[in-house]
Structure formats: structure tokens, C-alpha cells
C-alpha atoms as a PDB file:
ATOM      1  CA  UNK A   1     127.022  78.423 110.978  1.00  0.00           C
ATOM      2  CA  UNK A   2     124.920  79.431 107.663  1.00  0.00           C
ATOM      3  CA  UNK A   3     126.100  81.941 105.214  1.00  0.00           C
ATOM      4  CA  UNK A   4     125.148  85.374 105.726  1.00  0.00           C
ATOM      5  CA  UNK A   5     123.749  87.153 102.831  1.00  0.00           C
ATOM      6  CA  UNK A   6     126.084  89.949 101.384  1.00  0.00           C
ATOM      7  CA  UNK A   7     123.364  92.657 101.608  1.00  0.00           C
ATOM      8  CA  UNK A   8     122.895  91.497 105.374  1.00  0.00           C
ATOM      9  CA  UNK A   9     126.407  91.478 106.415  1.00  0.00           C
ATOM     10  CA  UNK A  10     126.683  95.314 104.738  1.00  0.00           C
ATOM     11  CA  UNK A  11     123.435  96.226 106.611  1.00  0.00           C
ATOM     12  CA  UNK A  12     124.985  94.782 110.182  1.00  0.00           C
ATOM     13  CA  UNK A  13     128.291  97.059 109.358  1.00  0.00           C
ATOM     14  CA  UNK A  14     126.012 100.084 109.008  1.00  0.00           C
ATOM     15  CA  UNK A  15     123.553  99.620 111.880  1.00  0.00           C
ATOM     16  CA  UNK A  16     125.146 100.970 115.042  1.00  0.00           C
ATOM     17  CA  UNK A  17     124.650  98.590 118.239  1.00  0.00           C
ATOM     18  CA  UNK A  18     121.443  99.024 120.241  1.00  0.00           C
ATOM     19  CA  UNK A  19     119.771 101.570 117.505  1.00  0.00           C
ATOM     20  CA  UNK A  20     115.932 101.160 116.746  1.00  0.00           C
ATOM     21  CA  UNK A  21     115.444  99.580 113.454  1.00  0.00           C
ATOM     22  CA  UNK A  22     112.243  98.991 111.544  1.00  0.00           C
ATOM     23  CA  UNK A  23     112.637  96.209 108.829  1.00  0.00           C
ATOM     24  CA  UNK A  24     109.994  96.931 106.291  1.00  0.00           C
ATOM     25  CA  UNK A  25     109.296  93.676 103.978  1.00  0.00           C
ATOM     26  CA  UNK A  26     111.045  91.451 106.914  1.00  0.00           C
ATOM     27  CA  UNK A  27     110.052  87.774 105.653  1.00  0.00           C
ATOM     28  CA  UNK A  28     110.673  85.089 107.821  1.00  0.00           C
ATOM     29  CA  UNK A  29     113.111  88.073 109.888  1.00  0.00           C
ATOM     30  CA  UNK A  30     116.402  86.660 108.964  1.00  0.00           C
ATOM     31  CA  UNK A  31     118.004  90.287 109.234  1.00  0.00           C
ATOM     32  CA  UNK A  32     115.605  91.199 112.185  1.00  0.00           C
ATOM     33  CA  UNK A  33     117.061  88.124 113.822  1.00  0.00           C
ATOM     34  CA  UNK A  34     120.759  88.335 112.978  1.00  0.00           C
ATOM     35  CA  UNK A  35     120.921  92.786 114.006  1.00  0.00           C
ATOM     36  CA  UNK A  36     119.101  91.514 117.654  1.00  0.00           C
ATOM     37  CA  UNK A  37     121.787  88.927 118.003  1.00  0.00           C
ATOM     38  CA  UNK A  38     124.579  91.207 116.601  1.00  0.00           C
ATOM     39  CA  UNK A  39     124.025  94.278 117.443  1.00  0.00           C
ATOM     40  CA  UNK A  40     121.364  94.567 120.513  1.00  0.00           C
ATOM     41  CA  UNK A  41     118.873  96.824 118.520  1.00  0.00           C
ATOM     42  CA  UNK A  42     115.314  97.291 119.490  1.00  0.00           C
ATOM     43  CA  UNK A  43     113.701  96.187 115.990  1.00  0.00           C
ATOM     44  CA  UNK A  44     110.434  95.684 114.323  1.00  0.00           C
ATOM     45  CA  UNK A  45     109.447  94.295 111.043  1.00  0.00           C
ATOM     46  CA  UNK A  46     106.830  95.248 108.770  1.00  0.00           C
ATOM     47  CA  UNK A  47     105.504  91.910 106.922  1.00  0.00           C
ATOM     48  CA  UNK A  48     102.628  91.758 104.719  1.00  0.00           C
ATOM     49  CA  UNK A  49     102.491  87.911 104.239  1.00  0.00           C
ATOM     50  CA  UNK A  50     100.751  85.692 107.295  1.00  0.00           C
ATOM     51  CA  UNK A  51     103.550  82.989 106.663  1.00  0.00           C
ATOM     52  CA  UNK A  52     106.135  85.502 107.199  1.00  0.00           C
ATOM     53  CA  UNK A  53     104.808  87.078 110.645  1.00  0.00           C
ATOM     54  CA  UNK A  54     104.311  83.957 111.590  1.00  0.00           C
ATOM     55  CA  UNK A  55     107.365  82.676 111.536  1.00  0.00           C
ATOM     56  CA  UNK A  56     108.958  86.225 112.907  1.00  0.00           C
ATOM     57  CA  UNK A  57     106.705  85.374 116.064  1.00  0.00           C
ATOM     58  CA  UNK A  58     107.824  82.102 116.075  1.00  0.00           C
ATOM     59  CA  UNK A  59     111.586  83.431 116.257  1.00  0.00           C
ATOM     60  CA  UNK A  60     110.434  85.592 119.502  1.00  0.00           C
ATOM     61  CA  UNK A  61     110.451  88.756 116.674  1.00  0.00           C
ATOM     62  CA  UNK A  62     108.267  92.258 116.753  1.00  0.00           C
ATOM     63  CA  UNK A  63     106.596  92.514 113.711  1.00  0.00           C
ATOM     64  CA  UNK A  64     103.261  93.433 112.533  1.00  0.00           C
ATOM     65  CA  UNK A  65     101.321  92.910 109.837  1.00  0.00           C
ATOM     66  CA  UNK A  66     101.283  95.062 107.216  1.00  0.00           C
ATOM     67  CA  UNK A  67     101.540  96.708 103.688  1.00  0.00           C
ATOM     68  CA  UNK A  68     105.132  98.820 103.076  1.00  0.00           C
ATOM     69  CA  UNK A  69     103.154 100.923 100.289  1.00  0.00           C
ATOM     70  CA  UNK A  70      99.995 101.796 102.597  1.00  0.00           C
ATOM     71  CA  UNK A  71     100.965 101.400 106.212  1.00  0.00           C
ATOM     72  CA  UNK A  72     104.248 103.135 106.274  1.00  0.00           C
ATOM     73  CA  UNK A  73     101.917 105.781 107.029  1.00  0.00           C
ATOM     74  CA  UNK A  74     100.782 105.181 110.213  1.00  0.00           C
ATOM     75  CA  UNK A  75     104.241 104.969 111.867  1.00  0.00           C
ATOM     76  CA  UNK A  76     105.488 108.359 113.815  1.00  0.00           C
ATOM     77  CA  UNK A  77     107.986 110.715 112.034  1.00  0.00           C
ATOM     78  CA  UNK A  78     111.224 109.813 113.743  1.00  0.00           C
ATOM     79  CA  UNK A  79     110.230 106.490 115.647  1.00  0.00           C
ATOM     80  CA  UNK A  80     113.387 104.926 114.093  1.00  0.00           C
ATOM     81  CA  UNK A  81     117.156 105.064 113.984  1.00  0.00           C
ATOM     82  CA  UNK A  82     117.348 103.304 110.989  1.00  0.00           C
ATOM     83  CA  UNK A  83     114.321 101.938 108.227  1.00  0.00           C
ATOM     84  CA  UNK A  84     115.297  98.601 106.385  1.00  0.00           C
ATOM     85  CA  UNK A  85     114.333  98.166 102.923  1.00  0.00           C
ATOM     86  CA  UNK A  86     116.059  94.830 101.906  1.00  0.00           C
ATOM     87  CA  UNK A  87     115.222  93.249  98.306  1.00  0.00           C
ATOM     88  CA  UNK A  88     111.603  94.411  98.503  1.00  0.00           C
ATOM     89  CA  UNK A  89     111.915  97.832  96.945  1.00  0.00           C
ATOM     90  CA  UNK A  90     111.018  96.698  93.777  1.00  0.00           C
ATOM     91  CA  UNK A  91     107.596  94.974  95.236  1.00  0.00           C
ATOM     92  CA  UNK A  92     106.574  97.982  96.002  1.00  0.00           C
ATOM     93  CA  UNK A  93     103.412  99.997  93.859  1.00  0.00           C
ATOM     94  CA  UNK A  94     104.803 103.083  94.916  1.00  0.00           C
ATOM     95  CA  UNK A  95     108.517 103.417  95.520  1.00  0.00           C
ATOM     96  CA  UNK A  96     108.879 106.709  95.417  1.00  0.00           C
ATOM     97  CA  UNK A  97     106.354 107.212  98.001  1.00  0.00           C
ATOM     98  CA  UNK A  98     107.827 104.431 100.023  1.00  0.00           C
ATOM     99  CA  UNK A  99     111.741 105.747  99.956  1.00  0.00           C
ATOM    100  CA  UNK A 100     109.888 109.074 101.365  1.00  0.00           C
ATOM    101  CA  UNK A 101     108.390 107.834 104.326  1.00  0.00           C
ATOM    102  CA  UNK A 102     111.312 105.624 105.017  1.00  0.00           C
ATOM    103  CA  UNK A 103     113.406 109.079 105.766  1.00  0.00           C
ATOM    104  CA  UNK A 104     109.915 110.237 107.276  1.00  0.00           C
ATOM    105  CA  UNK A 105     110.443 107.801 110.308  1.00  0.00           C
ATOM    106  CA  UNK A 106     114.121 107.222 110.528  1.00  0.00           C
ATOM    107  CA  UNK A 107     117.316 109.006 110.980  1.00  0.00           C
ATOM    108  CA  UNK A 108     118.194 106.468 108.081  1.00  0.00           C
ATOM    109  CA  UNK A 109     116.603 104.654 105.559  1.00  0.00           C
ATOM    110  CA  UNK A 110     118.872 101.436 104.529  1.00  0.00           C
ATOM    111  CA  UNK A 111     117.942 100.306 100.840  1.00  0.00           C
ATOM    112  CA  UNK A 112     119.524  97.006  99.179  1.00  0.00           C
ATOM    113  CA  UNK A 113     117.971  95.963  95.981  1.00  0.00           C
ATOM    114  CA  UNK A 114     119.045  92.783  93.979  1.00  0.00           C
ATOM    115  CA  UNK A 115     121.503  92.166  91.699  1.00  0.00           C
ATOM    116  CA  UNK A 116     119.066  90.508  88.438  1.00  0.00           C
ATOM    117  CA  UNK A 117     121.693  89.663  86.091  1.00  0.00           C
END
């Protein structure tokens, strides 16, 4: 079995089982993957790299194509239990915009950052 990431396993304690998570700046869907398996949600990621969605929808993922700082946007108020910002807050153009829109379309936004000691 691989090693979980620390932010992960704290994201998996939070997420309650079979809640509706959006995973904004998913990658390859590691944490997408791992809450399905876990926890039953119904999730989606938000990737804007082609290698990434790729190889979500290679993994049997939900995920679109798409820019956090533009695109968050477009996604109903309240469409999600829980929004996912993992390591990829400080990508973003506008954060402060970003953070906002996370609470927009979730019950709960979910924000890990790393550690760049």
C-alpha cells in the first residue's frame, strides 16, 4: 500500500462519507481517487492541465477541464458539500477571489497549503 499524504489523510477525516466534493486543482486525482474509495462521495475535480484530466479519466474520475481562478464561476452556489483546495492555493492569480467562491458552492471549503521550509 503507498503512503498517504498527511494533508490527504486530514482531508479524508474531515469529509463525511457519501458527501459531494469538488476537488479544485485535482492533478492526476490522487485525493479524488482515495475519498471515492474511502468514503463513497460523489466527486469532481477541476484540472487545468490536459495531462492531469487525462489521467483522472483514465482512473474512471469526473473532472473537467478548467481554470480554479476563472471557472469557479460557472459552478452553482451550493452544488457541493465540501470544495477541495489542496496545495494549489498558492497557484492561484487571485486567491482571494478563489477562497470566495469556494464557500460560494460548498457547505465547506477544505484548504491545505504546503509546508515550504
Amino acid at each position: 500500500m503507498s503512503v498517504i499524504r498527511e494533508d490527504f489523510r486530514e482531508i479524508l477525516r474531515l469529509v463525511r462519507p457519501g458527501a459531494r466534493v469538488l476537488d479544485v486543482g485535482c492533478e492526476d486525482g490522487a485525493l479524488l481517487e482515495l475519498l471515492t474509495r474511502e468514503k463513497r462521495v460523489d466527486g469532481q475535480g477541476l484540472e487545468i492541465s490536459p495531462e492531469g484530466v487525462a489521467a483522472c479519466l483514465a482512473k474512471g474520475l469526473a473532472v473537467v477541464q478548467g481554470d480554479g481562478d476563472r471557472d469557479l464561476d460557472h459552478f452553482p452556489t451550493r452544488s457541493f458539500d465540501y470544495a477541495i483546495l489542496s496545495k494549489t492555493l498558492q497557484q492561484m492569480r487571485e486567491p482571494k477571489h478563489v477562497l470566495s467562491e469556494l464557500l460560494r458552492i460548498a457547505d465547506q471549503a477544505i484548504v491545505s497549503v504546503p509546508n515550504f521550509r
